[in-house]
PDB file of N, CA and C in Angstrom:
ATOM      1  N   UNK A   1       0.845  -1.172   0.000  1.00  0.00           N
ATOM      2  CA  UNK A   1       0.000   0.000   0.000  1.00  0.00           C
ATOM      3  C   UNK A   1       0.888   1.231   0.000  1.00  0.00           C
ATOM      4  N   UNK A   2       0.497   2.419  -0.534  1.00  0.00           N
ATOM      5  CA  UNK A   2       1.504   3.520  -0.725  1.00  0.00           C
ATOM      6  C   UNK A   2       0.426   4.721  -1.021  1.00  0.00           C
ATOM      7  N   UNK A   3       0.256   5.502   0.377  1.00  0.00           N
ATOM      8  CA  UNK A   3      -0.577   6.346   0.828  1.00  0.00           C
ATOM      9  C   UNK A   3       0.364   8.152  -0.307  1.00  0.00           C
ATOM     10  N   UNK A   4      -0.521   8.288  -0.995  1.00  0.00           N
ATOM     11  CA  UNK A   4       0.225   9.788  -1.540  1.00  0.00           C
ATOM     12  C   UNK A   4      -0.370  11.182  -1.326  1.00  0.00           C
ATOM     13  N   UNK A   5       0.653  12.010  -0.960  1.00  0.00           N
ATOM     14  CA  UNK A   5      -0.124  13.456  -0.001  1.00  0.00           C
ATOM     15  C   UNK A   5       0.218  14.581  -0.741  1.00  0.00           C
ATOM     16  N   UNK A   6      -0.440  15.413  -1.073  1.00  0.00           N
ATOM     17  CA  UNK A   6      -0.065  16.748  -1.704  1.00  0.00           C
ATOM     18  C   UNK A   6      -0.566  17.986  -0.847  1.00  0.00           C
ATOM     19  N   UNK A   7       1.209  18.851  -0.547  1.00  0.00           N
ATOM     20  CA  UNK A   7       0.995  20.042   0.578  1.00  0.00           C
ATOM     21  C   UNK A   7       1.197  20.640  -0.598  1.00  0.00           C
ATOM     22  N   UNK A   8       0.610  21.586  -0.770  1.00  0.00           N
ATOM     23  CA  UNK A   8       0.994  23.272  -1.195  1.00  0.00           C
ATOM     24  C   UNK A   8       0.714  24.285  -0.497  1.00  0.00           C
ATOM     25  N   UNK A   9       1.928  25.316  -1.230  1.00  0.00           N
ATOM     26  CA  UNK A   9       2.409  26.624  -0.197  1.00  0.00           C
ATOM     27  C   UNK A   9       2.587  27.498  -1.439  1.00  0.00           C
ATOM     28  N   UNK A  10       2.554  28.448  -0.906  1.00  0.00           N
ATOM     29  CA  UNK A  10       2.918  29.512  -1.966  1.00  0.00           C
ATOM     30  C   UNK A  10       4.314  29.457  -2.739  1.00  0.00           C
ATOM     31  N   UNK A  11       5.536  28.591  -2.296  1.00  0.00           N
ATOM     32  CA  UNK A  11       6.577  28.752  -2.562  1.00  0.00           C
ATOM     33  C   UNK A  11       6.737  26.932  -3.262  1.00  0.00           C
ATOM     34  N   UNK A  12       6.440  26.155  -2.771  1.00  0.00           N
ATOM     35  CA  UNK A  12       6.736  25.056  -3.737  1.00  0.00           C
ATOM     36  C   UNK A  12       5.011  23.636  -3.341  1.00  0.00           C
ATOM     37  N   UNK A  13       5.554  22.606  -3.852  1.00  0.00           N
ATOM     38  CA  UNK A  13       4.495  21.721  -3.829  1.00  0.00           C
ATOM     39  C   UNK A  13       5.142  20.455  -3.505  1.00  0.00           C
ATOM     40  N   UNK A  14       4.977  20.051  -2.543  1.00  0.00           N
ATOM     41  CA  UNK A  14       5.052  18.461  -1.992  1.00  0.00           C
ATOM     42  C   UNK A  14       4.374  17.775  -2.185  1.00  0.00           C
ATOM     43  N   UNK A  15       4.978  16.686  -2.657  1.00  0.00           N
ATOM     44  CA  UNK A  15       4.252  15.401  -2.840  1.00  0.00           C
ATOM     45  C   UNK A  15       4.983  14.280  -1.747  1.00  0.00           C
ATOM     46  N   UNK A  16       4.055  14.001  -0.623  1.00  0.00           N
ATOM     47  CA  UNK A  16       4.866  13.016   0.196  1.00  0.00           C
ATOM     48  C   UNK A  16       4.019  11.808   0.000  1.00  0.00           C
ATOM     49  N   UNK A  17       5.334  10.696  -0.011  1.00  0.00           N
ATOM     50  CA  UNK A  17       4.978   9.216  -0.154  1.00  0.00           C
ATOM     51  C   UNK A  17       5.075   8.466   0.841  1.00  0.00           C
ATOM     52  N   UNK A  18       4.283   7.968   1.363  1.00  0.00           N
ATOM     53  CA  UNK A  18       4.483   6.959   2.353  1.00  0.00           C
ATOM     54  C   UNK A  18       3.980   5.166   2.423  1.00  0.00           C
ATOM     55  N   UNK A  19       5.071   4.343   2.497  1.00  0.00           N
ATOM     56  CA  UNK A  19       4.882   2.673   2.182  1.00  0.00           C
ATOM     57  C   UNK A  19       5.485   2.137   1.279  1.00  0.00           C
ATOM     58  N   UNK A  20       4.882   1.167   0.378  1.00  0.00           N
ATOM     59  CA  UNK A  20       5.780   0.871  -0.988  1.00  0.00           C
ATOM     60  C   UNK A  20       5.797   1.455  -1.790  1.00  0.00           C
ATOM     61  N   UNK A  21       6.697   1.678  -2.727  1.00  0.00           N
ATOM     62  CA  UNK A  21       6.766   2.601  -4.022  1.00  0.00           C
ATOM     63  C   UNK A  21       7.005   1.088  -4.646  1.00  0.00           C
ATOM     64  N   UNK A  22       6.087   0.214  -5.274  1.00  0.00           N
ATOM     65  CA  UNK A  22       5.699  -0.720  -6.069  1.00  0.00           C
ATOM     66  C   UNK A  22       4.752  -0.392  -7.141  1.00  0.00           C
ATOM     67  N   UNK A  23       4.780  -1.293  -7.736  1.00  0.00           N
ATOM     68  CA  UNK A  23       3.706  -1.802  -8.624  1.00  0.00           C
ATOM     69  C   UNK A  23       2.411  -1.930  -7.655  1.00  0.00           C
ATOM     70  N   UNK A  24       1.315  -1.797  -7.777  1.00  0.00           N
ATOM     71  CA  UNK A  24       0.415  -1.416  -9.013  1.00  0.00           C
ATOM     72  C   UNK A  24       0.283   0.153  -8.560  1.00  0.00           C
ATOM     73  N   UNK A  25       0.941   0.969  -7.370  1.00  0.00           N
ATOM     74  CA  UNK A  25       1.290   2.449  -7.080  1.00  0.00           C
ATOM     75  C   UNK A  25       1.976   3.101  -8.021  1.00  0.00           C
ATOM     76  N   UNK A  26       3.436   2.233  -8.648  1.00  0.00           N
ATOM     77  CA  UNK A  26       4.042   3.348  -9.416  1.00  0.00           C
ATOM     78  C   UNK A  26       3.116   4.185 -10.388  1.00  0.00           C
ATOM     79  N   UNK A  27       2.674   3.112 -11.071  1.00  0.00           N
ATOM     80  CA  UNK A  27       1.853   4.440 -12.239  1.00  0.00           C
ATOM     81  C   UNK A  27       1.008   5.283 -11.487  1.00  0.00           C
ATOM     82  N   UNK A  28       0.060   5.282 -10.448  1.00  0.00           N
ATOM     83  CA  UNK A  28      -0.352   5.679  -9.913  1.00  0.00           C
ATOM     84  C   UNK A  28       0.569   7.160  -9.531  1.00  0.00           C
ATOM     85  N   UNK A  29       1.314   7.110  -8.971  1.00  0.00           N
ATOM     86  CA  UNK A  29       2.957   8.290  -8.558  1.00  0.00           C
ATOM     87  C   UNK A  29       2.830   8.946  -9.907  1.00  0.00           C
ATOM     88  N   UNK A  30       3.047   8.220 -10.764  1.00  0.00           N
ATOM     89  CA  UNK A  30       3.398   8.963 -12.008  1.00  0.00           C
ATOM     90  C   UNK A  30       2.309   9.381 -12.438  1.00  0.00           C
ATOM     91  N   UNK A  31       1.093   9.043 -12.582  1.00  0.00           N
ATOM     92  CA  UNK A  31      -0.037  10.175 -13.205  1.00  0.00           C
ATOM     93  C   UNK A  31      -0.611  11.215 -11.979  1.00  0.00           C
ATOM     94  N   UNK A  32       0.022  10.819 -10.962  1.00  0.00           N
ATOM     95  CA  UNK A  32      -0.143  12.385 -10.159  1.00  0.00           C
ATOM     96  C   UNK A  32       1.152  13.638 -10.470  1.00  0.00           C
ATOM     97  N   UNK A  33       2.229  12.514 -10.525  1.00  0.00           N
ATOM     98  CA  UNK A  33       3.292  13.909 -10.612  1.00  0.00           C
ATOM     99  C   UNK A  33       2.867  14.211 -12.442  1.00  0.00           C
ATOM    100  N   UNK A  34       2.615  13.753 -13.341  1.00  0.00           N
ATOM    101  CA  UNK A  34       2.108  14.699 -14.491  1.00  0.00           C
ATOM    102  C   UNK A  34       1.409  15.326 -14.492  1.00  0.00           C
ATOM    103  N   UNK A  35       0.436  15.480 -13.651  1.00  0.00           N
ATOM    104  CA  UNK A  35      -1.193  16.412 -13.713  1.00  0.00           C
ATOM    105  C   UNK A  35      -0.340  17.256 -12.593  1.00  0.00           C
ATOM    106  N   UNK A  36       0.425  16.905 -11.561  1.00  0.00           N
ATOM    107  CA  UNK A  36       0.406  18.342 -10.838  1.00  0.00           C
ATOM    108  C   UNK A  36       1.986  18.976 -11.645  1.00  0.00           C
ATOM    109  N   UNK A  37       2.730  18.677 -12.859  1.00  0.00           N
ATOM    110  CA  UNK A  37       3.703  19.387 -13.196  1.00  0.00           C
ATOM    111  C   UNK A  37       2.821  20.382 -13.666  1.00  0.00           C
ATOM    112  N   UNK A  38       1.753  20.463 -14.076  1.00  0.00           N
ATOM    113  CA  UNK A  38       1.284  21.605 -14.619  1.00  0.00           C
ATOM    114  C   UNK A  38       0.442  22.792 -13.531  1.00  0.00           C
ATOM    115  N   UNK A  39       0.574  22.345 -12.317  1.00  0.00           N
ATOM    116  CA  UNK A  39       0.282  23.725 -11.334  1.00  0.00           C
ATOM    117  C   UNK A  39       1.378  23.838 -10.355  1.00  0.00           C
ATOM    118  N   UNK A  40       2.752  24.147 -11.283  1.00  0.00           N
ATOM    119  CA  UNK A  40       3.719  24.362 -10.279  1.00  0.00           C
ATOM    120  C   UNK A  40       3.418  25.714 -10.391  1.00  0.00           C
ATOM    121  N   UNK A  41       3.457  26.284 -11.161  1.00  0.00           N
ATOM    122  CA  UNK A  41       3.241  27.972 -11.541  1.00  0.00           C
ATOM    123  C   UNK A  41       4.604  28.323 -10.999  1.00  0.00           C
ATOM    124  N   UNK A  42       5.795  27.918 -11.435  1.00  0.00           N
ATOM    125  CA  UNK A  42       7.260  28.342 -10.934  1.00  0.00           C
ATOM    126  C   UNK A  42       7.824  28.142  -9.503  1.00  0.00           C
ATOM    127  N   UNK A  43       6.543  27.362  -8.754  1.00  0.00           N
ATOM    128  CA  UNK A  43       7.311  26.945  -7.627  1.00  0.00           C
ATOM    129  C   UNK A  43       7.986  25.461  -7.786  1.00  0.00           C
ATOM    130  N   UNK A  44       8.947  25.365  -6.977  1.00  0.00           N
ATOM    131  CA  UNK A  44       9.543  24.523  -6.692  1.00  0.00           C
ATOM    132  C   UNK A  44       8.806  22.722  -6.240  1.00  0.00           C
ATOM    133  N   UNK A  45       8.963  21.626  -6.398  1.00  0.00           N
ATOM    134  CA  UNK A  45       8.363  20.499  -5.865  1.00  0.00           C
ATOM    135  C   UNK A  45       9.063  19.829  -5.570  1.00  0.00           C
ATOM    136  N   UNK A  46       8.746  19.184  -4.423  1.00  0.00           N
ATOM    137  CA  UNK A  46       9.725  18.415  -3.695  1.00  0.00           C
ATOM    138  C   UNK A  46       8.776  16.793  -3.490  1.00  0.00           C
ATOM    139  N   UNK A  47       9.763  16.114  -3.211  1.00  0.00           N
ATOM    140  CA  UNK A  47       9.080  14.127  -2.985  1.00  0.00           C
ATOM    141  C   UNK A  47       9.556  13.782  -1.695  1.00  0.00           C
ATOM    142  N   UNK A  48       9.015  13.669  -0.867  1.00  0.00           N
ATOM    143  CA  UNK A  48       9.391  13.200   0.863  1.00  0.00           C
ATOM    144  C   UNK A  48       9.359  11.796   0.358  1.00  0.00           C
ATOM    145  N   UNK A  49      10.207  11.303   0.506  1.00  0.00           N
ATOM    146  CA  UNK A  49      10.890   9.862   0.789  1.00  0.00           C
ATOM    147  C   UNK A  49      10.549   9.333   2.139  1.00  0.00           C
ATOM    148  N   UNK A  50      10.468  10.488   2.949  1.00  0.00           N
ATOM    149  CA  UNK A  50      10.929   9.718   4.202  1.00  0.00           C
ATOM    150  C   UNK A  50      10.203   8.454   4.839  1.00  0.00           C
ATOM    151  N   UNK A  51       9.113   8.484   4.644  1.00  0.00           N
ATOM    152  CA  UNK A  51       8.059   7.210   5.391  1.00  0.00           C
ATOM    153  C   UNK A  51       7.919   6.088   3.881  1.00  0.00           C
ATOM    154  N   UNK A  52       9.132   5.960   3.032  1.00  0.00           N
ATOM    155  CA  UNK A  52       8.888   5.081   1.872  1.00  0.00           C
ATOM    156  C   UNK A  52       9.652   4.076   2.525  1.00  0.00           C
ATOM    157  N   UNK A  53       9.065   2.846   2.839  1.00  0.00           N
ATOM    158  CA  UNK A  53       9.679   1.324   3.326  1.00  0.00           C
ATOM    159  C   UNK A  53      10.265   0.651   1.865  1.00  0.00           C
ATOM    160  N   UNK A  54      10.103   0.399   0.962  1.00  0.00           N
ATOM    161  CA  UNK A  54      10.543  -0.210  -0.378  1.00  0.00           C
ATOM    162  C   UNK A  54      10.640   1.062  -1.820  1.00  0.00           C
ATOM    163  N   UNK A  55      11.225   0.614  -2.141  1.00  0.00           N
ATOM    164  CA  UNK A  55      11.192   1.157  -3.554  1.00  0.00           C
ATOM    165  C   UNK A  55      12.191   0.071  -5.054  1.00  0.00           C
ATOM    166  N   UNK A  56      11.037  -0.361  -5.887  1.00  0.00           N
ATOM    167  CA  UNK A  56      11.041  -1.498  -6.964  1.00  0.00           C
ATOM    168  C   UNK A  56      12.330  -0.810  -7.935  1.00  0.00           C
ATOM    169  N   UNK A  57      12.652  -1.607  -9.145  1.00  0.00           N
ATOM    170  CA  UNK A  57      13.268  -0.564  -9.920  1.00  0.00           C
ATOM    171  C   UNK A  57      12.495   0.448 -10.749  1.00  0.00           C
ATOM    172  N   UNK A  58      11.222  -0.171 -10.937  1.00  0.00           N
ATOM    173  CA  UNK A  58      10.123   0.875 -11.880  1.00  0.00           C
ATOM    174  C   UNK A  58      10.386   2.561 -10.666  1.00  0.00           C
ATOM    175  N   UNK A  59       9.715   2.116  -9.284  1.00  0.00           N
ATOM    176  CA  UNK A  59       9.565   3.272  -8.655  1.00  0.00           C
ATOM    177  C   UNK A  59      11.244   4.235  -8.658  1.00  0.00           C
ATOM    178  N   UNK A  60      12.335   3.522  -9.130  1.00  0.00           N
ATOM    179  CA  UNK A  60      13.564   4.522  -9.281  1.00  0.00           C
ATOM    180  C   UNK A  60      13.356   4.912 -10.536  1.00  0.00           C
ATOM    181  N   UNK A  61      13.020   4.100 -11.476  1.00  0.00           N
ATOM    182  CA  UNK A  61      13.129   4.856 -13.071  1.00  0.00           C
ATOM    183  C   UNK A  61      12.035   6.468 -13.005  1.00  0.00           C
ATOM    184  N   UNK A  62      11.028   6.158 -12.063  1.00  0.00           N
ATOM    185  CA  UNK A  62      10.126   7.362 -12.125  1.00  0.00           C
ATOM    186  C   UNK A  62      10.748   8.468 -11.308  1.00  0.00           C
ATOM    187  N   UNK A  63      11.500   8.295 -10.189  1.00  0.00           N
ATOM    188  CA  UNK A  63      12.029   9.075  -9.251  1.00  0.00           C
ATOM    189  C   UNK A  63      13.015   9.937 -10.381  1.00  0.00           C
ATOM    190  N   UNK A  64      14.074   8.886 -11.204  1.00  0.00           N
ATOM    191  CA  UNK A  64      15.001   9.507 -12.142  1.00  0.00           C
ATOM    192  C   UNK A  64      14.480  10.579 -13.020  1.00  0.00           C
ATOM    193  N   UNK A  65      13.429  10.468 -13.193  1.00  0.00           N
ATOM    194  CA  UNK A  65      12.305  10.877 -14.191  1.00  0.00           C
ATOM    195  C   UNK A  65      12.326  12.150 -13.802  1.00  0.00           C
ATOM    196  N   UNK A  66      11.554  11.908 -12.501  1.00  0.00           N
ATOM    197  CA  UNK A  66      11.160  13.102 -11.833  1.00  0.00           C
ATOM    198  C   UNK A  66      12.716  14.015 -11.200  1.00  0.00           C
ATOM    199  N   UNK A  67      13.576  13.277 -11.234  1.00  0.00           N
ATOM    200  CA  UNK A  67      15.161  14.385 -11.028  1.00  0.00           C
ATOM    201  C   UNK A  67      15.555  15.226 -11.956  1.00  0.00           C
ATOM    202  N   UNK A  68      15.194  14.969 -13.430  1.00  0.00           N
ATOM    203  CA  UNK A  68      15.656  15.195 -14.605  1.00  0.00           C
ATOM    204  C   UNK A  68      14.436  16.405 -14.927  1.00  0.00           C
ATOM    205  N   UNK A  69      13.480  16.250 -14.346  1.00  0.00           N
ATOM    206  CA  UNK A  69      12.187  17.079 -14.253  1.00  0.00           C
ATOM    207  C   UNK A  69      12.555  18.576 -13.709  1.00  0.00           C
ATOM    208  N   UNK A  70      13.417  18.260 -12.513  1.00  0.00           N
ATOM    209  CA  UNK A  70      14.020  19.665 -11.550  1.00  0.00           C
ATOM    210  C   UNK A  70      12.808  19.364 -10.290  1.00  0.00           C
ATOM    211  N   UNK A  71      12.670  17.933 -10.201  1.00  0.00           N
ATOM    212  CA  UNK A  71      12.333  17.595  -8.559  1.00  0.00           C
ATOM    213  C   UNK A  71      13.446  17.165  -7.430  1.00  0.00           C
ATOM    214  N   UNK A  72      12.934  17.712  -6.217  1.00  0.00           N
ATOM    215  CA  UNK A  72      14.048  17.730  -5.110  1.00  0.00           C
ATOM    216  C   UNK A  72      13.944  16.555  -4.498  1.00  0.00           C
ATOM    217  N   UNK A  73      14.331  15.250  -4.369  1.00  0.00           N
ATOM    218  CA  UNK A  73      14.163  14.226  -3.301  1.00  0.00           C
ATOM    219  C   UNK A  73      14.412  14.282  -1.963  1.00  0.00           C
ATOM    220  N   UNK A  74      13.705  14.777  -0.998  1.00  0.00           N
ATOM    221  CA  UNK A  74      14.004  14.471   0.767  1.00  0.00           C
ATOM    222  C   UNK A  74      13.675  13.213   0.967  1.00  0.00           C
ATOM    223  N   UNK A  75      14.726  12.869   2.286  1.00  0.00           N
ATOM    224  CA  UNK A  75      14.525  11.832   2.934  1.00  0.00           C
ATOM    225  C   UNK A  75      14.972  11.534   4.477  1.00  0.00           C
ATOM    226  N   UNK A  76      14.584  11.143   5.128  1.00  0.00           N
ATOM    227  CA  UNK A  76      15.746  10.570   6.187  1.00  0.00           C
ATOM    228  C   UNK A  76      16.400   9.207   5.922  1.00  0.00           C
ATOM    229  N   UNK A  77      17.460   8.708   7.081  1.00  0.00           N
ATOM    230  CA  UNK A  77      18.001   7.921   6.899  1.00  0.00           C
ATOM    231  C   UNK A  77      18.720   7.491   6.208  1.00  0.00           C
ATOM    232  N   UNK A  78      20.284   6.594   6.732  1.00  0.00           N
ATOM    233  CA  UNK A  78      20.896   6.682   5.993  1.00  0.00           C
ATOM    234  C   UNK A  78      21.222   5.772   4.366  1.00  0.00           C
ATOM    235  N   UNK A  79      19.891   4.954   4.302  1.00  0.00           N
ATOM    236  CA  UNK A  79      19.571   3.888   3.035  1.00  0.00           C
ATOM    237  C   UNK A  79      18.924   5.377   1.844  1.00  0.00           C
ATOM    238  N   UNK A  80      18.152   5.967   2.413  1.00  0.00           N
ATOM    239  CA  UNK A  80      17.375   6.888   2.249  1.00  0.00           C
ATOM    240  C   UNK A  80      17.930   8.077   1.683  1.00  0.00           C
ATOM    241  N   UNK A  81      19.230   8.360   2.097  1.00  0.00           N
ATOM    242  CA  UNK A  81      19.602   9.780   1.470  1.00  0.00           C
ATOM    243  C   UNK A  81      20.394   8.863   0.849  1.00  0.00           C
ATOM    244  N   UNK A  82      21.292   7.672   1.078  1.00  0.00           N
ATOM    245  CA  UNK A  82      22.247   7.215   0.014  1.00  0.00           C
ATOM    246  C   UNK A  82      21.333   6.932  -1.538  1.00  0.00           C
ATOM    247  N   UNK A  83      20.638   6.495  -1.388  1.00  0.00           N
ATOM    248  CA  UNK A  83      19.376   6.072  -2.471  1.00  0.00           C
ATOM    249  C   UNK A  83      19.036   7.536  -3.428  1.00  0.00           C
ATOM    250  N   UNK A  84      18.649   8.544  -2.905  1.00  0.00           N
ATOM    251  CA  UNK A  84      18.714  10.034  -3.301  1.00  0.00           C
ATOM    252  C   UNK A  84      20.013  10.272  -3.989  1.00  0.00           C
ATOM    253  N   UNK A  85      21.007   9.747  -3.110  1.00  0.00           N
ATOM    254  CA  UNK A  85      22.327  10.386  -3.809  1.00  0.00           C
ATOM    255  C   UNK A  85      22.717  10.151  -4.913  1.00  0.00           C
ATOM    256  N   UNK A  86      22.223   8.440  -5.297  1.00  0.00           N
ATOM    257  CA  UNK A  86      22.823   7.793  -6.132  1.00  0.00           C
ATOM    258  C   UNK A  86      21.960   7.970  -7.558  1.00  0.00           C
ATOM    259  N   UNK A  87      20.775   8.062  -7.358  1.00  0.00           N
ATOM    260  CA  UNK A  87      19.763   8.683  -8.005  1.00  0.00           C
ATOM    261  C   UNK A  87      20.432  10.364  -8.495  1.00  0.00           C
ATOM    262  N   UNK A  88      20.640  10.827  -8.049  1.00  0.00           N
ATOM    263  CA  UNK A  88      20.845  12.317  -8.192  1.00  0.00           C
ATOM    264  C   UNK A  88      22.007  12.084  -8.998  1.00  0.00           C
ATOM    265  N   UNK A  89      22.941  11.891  -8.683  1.00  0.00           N
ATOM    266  CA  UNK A  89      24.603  11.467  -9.685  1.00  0.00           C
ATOM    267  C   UNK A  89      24.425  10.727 -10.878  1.00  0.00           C
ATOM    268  N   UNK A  90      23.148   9.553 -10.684  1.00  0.00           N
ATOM    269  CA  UNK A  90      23.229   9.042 -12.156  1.00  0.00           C
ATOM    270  C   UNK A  90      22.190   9.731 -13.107  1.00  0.00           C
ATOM    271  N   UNK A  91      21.400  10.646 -12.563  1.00  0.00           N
ATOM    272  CA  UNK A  91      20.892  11.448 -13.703  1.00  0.00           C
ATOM    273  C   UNK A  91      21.727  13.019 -13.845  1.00  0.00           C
ATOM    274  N   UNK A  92      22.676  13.048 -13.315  1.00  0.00           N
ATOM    275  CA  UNK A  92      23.898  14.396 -13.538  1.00  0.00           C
ATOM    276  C   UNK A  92      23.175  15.247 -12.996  1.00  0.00           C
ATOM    277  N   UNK A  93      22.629  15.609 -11.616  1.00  0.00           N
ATOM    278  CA  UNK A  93      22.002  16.707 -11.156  1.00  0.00           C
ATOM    279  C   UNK A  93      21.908  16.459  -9.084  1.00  0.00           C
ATOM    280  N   UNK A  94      23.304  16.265  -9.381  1.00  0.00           N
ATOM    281  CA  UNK A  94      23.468  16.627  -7.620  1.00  0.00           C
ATOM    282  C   UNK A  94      23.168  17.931  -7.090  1.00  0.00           C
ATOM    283  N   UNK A  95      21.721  17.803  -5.955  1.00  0.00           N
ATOM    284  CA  UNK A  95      21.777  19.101  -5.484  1.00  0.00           C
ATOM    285  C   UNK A  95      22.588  19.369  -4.175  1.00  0.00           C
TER     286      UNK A  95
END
């Protein structure tokens, strides 16, 4: 199960994930982050990692997706930011 939350603020838009980032969720992830790329209105969006227990290789190909997009990955922990990191370096956009 993989519960998905959308905060907005005047300054950017969160999308936090929490549980598996699997199948039959990934597409699910992905037709929310396409419908909301179009009300960033120049703010910034960010993906809370932090309460994600798994992530498949589909749910990294979309994360990559979404790096290459100019999305920010947060997370805790240290599986969690290494996972971000490695993600971030192999699409050439360490923040």
């Amino acid at each position: 199960m993989l519960k998905i939350s959308i905060l907005d603020s005047a300054d950017e838009k969160k999308i936090v994930l929490e549980g598996k980032f699997t199948e039959p969720w990934i597409s699910e992830v992905a037709k929310v982050w396409y419908r909301e790329q179009g009300y960033l209105n120049g703010r910034s969006c960010i993906v809370d990692l932090t309460d994600v227990t798994d992530i498949d290789p589909c749910g990294m190909a979309i994360l990559s997706g979404m790096i290459r997009d100019g999305v920010k990955l947060v997370g805790n922990g240290m599986l969690t930011r290494y996972l971000i990191e490695t993600l971030q370096q192999k699409v050439g956009n360490v923040q």
